[in-house]
N, C-alpha and C. Protein backbone atom coordinates (compact mmCIF):
# COMPACT_ATOMS: atom_id res chain seq x y z
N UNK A 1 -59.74 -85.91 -106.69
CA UNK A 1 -60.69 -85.64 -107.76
C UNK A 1 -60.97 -84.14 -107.79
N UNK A 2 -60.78 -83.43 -109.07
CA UNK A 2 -60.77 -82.38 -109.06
C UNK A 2 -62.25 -81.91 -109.39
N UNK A 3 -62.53 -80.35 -109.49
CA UNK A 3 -63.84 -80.33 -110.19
C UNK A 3 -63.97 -80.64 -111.04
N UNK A 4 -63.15 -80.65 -112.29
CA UNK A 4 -63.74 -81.06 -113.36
C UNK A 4 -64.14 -82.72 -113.41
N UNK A 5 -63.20 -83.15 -112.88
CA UNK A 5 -63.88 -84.19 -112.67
C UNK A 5 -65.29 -84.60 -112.52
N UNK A 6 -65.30 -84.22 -111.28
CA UNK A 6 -67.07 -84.18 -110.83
C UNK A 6 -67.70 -83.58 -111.78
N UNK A 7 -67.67 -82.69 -112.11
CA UNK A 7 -68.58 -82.01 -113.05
C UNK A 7 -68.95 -83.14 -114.18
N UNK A 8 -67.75 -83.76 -115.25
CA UNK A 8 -67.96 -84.60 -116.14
C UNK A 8 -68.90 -85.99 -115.72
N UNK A 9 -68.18 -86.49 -114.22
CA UNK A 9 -68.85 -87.32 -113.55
C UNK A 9 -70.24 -87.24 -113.25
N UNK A 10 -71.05 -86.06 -113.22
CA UNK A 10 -72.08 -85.83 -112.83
C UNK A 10 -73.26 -86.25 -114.25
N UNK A 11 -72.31 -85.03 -115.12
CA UNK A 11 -73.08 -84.74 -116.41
C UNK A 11 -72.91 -86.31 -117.14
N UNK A 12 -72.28 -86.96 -117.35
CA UNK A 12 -72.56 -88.65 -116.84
C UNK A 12 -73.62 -89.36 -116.59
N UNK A 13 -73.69 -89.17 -115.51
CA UNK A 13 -75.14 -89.44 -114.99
C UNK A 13 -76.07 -89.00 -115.13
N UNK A 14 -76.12 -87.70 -115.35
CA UNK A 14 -77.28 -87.02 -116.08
C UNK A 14 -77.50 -87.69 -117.27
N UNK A 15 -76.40 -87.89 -118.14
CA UNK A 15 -77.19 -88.69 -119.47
C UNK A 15 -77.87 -90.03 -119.72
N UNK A 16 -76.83 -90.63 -118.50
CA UNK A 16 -77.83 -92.52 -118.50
C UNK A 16 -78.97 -91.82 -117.57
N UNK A 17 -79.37 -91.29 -116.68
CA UNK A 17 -80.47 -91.12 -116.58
C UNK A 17 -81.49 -90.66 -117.01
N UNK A 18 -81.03 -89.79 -118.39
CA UNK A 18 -81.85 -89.48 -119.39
C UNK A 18 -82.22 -90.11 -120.54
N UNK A 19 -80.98 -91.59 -120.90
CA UNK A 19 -81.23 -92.32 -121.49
C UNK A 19 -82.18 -93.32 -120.82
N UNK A 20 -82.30 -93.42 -119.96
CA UNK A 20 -82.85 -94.48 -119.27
C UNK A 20 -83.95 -94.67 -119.21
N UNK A 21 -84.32 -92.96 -118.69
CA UNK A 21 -85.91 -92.69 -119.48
C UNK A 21 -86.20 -92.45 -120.41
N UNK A 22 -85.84 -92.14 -121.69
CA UNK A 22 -86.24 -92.41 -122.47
C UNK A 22 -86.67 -94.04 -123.34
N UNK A 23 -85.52 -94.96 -122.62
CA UNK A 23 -85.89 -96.10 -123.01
C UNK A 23 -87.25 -96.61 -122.08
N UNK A 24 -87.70 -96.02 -121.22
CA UNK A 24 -88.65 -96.78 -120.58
C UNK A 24 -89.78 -96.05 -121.36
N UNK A 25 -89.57 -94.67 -121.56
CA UNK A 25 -90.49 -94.11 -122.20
C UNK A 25 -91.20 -94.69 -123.30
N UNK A 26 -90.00 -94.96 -124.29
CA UNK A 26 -90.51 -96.05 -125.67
C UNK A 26 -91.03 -97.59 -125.39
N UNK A 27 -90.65 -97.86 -124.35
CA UNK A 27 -91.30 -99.18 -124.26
C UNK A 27 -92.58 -99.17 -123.56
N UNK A 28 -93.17 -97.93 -122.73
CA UNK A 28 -94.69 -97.66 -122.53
C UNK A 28 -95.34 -97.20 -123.88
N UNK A 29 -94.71 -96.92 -124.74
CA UNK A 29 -95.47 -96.20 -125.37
C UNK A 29 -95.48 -97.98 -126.72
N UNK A 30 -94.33 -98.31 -126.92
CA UNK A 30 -94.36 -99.74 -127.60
C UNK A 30 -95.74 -100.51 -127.36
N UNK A 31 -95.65 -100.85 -125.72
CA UNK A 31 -96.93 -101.52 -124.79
C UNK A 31 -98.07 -100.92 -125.22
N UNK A 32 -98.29 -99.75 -125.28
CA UNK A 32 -99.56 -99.05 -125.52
C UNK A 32 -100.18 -99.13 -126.34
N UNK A 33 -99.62 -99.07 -127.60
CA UNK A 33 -99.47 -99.30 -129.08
C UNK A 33 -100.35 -100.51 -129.15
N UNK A 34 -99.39 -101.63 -128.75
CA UNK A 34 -99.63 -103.58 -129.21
C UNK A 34 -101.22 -103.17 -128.10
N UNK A 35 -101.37 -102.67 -127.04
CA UNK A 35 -102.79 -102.84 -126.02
C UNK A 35 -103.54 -102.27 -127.16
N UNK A 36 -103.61 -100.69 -127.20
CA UNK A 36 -104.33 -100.40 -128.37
C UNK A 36 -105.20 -100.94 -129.57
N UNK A 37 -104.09 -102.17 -130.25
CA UNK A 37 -104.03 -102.76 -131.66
C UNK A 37 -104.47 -104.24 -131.19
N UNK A 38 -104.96 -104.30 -129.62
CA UNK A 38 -105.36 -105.89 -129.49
C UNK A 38 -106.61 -105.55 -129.20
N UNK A 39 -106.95 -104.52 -128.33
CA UNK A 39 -108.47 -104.69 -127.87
C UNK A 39 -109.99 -104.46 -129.35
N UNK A 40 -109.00 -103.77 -130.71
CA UNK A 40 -110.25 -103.95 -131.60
C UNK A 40 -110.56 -103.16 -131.71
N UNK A 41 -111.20 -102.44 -130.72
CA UNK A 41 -111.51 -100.76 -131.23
C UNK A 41 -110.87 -100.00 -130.89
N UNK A 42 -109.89 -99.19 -132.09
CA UNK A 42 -108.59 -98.41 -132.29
C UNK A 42 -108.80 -97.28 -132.57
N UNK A 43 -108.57 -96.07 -132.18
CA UNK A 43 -108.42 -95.00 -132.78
C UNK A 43 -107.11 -94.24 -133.42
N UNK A 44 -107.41 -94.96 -135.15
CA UNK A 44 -106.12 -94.73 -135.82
C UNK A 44 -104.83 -93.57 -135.56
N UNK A 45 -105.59 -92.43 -135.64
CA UNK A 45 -105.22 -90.99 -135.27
C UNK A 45 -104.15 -91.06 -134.09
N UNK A 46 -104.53 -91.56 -132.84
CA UNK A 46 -104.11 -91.92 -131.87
C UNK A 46 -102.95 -92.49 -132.07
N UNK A 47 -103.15 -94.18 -132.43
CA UNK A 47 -102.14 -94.58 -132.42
C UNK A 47 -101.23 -94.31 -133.43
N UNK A 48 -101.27 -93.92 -134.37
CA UNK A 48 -100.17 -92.80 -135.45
C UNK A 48 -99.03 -92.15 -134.87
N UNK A 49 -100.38 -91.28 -133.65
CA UNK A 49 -99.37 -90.22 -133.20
C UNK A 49 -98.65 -90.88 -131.80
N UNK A 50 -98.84 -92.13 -131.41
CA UNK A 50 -97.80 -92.75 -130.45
C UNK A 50 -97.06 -93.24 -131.21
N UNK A 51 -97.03 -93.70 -132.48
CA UNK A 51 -96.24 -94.68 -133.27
C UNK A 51 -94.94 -93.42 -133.61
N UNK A 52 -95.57 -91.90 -133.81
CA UNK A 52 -94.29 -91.29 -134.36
C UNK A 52 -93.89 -90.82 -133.56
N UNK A 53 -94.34 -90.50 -132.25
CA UNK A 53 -93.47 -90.38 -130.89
C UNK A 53 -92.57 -91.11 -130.26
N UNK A 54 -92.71 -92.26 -130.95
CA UNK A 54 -91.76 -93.43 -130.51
C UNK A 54 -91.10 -93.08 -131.25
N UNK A 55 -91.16 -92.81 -132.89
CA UNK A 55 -89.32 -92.67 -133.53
C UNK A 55 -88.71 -91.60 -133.49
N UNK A 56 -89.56 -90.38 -132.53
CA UNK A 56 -88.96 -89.40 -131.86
C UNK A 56 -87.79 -90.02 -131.02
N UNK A 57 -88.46 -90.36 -130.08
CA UNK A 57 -87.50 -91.36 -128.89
C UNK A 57 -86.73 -91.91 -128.83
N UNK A 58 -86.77 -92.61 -130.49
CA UNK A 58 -85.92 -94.00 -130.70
C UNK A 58 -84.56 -92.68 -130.72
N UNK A 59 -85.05 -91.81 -132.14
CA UNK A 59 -83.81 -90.91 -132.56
C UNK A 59 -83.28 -90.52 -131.43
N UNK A 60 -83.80 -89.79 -130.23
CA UNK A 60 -82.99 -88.98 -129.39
C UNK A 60 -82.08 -89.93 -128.68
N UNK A 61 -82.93 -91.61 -128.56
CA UNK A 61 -81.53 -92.69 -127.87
C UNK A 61 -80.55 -93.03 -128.60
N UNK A 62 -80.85 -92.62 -129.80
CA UNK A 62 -80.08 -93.13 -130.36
C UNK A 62 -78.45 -91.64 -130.74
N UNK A 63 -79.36 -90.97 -130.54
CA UNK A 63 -78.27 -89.55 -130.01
C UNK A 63 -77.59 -89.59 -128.85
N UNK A 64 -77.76 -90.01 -128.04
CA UNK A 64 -77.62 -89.98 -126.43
C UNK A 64 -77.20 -90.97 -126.29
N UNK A 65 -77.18 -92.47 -127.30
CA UNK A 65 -76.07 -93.27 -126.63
C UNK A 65 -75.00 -92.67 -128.07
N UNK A 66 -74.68 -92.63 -129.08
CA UNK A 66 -73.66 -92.06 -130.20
C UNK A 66 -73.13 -91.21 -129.04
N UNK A 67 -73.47 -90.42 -128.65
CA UNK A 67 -72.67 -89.05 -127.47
C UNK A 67 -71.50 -89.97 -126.43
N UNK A 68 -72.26 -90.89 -126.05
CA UNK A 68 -71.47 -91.74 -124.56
C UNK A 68 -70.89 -92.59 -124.98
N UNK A 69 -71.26 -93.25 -126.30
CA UNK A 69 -69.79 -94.36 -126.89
C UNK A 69 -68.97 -93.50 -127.08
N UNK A 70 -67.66 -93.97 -126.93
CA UNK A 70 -66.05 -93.41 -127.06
C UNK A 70 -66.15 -94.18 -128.78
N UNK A 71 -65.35 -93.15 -129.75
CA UNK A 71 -65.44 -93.17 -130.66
C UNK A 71 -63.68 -93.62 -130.83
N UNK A 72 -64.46 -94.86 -131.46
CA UNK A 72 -62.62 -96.23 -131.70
C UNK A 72 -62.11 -95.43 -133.04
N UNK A 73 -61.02 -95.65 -133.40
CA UNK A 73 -60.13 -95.83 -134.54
C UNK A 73 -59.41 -96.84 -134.48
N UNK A 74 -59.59 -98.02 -135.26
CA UNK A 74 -59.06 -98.96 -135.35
C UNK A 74 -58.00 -98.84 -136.42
């Protein structure tokens, strides 16, 4: 295994681990949201600005897995 290898191998792992958190990220912030919107007294403002931080999140997973699928030609 050469360097480049490793290198690609690494930066690899750097990305599922960056995907990874980000998916946990959106699903605390999902959770937070539905807790928020059950207990009754809400502060709209608030949850707005978790609601558009989540489709921050969604977009960047959704960048970050497009990057790591191998792109078919059928």
């Amino acid at each position: 295994m050469d360097e480049t290898e490793i290198s690609e191998d690494q930066d690899l792992a750097e990305r599922l681990q960056a995907l990874d958190a980000l998916r946990m990220e959106h699903r605390h912030l999902d959770s937070e949201i539905t807790a928020q919107q059950m207990t009754g007294v809400t502060d709209m403002l608030k949850i707005q600005r978790m609601k558009k931080l989540k489709l921050v999140l969604k977009d960047k997973i959704r960048v970050l897995e497009d990057d790591l699928t191998p792109d078919i030609i059928a």
